[in-house]
N, C-alpha and C. Protein backbone atom coordinates (compact mmCIF):
# COMPACT_ATOMS: atom_id res chain seq x y z
N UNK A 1 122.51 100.45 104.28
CA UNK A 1 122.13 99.09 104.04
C UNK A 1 122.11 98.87 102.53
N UNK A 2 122.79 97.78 102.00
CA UNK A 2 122.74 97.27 100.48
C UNK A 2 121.62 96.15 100.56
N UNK A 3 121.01 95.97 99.57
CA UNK A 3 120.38 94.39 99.62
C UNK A 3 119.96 94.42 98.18
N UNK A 4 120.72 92.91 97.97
CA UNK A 4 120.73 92.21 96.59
C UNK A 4 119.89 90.79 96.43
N UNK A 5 119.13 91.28 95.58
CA UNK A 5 118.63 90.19 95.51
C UNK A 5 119.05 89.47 94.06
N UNK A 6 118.88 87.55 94.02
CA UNK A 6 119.33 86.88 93.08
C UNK A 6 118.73 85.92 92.94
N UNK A 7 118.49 86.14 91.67
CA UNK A 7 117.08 84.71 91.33
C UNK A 7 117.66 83.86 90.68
N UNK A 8 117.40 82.43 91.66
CA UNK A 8 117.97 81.08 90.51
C UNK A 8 117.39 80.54 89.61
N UNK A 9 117.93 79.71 88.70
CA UNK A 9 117.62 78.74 87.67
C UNK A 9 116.21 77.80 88.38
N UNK A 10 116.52 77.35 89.83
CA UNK A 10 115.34 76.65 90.42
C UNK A 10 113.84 77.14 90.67
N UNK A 11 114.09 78.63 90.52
CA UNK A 11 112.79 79.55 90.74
C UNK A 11 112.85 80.59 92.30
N UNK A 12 113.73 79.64 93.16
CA UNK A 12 114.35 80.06 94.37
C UNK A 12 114.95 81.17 94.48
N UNK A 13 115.04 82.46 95.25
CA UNK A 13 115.62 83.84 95.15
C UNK A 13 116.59 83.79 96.23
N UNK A 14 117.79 84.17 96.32
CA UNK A 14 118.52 84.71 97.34
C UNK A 14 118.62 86.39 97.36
N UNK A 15 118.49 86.49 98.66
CA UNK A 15 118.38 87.98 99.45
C UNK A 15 119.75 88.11 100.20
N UNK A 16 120.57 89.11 99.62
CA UNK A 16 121.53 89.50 100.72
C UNK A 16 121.50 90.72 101.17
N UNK A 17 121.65 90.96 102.75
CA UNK A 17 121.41 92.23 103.05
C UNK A 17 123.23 92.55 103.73
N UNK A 18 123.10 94.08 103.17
CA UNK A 18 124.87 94.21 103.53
C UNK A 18 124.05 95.23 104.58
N UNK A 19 124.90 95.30 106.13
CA UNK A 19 124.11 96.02 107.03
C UNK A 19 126.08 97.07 107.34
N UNK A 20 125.42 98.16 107.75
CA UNK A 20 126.35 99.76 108.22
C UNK A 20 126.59 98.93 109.78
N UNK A 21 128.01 99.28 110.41
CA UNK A 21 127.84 98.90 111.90
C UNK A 21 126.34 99.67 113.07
N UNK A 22 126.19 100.92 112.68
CA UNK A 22 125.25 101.34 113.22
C UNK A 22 123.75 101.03 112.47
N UNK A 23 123.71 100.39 111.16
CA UNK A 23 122.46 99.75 111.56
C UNK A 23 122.22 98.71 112.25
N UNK A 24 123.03 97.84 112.55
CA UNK A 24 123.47 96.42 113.36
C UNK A 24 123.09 97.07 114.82
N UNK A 25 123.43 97.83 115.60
CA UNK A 25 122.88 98.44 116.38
C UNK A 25 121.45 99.02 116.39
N UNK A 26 120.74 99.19 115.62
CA UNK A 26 119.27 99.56 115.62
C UNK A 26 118.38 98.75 115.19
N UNK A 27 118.64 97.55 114.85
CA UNK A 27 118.17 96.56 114.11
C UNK A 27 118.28 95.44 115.38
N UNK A 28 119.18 94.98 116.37
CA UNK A 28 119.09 95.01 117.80
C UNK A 28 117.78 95.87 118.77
N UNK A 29 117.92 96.61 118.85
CA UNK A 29 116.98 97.46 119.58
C UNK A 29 115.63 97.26 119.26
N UNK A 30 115.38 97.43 117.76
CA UNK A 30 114.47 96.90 117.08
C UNK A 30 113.72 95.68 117.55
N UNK A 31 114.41 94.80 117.25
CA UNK A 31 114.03 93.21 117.27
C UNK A 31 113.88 92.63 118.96
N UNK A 32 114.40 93.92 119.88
CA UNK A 32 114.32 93.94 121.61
C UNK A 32 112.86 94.30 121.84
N UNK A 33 112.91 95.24 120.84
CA UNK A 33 111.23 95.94 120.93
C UNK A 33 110.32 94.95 120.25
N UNK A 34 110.54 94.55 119.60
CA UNK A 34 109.11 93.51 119.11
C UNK A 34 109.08 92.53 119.80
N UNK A 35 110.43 91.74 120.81
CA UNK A 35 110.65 90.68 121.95
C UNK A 35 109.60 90.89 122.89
N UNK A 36 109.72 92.60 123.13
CA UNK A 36 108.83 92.56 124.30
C UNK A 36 107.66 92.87 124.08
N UNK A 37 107.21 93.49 123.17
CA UNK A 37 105.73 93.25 122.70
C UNK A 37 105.64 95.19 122.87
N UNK A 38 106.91 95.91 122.75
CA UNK A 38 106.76 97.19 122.76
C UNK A 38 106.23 97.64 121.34
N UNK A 39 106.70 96.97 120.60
CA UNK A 39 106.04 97.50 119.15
C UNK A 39 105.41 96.19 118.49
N UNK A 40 104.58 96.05 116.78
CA UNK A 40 103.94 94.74 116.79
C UNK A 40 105.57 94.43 115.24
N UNK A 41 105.71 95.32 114.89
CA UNK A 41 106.81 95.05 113.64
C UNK A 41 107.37 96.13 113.33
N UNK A 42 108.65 96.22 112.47
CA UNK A 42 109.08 97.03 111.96
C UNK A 42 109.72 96.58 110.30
N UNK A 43 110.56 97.56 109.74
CA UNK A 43 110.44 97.59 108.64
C UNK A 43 112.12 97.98 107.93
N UNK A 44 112.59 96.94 107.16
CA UNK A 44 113.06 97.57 106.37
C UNK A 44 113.03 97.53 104.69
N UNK A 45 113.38 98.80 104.60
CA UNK A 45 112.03 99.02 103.21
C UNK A 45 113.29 100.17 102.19
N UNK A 46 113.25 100.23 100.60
CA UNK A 46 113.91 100.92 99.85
C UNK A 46 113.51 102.17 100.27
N UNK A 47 115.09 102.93 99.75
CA UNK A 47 115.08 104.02 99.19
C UNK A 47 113.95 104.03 98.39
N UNK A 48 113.13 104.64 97.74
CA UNK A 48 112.36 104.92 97.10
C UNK A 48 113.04 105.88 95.77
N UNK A 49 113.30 107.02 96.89
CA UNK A 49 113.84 108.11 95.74
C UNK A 49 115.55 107.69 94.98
N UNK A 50 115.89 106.76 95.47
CA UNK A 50 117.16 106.18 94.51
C UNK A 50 116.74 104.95 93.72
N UNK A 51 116.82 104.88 92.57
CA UNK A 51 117.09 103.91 91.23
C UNK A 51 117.49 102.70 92.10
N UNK A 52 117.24 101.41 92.28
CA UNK A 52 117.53 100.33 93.35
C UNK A 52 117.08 99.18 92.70
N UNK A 53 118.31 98.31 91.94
CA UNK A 53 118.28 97.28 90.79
C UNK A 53 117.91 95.92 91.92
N UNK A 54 117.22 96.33 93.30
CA UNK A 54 117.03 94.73 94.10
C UNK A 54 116.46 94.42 93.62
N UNK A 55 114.77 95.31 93.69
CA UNK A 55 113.53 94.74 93.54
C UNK A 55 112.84 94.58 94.65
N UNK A 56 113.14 94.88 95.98
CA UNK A 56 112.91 94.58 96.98
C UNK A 56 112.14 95.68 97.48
N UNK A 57 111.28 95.74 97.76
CA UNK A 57 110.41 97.35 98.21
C UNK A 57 110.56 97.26 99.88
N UNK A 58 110.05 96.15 100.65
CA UNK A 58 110.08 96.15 101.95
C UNK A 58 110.05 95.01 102.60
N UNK A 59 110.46 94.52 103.93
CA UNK A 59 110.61 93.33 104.51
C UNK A 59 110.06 93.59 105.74
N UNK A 60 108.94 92.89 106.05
CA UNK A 60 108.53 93.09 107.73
C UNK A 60 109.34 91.47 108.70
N UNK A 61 109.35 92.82 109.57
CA UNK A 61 110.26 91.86 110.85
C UNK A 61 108.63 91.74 112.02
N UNK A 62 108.85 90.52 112.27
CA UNK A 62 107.71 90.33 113.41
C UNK A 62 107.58 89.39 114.17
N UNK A 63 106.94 89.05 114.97
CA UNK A 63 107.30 87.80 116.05
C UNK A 63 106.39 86.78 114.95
N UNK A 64 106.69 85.24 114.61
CA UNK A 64 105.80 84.35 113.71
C UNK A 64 104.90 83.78 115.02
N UNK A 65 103.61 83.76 114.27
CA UNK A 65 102.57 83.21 115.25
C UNK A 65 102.45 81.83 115.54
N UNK A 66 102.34 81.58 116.72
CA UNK A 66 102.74 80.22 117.23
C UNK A 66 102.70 78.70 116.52
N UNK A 67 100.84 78.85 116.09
CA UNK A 67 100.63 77.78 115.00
C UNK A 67 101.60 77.98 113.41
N UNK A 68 101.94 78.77 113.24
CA UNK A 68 102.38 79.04 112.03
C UNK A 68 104.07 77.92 111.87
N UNK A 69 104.05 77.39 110.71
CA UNK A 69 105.03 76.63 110.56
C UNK A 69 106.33 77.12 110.25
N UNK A 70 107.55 77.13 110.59
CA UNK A 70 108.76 77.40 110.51
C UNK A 70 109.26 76.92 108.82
N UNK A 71 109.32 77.66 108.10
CA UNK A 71 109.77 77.11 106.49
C UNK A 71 111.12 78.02 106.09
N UNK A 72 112.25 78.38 107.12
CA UNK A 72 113.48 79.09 106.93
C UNK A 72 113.89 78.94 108.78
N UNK A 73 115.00 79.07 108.43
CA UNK A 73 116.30 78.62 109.72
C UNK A 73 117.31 80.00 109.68
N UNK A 74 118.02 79.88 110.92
CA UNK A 74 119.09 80.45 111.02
C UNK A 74 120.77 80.19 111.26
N UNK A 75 121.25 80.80 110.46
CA UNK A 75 122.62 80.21 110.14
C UNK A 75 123.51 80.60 109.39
């Protein structure tokens, strides 16, 4: 997995994540398991021990709680 992150002039950041075909496959399974309430989140998170110019330490994946407002889309 690559992920770049890029900060605009507006203050706004873009995140790109470059995914391996077999993480695309576990990242599926993943997101099956938090569907069904088999796990509560998971994680993807740096290398640590490699030099990594994102900035990005970790991203939790999780189901958003019902009252909670939608402020990003998919697309």
């Amino acid at each position: 997995m690559n992920v770049n992150l890029e900060s605009l002039d507006t203050g706004w950041s873009l995140v790109g994540v470059g995914l391996r075909t077999s993480e695309i496959n576990e990242i599926i399974k993943l997101l099956e398991l938090v569907r069904d309430g088999s796990i509560d989140h998971f994680h993807l998170h740096a290398d640590f021990e490699h030099t990594s110019p994102s900035g990005i330490a970790d991203v939790e994946i999780s189901l958003a709680v019902d009252d909670q407002p939608d402020n990003m889309g998919i697309g």
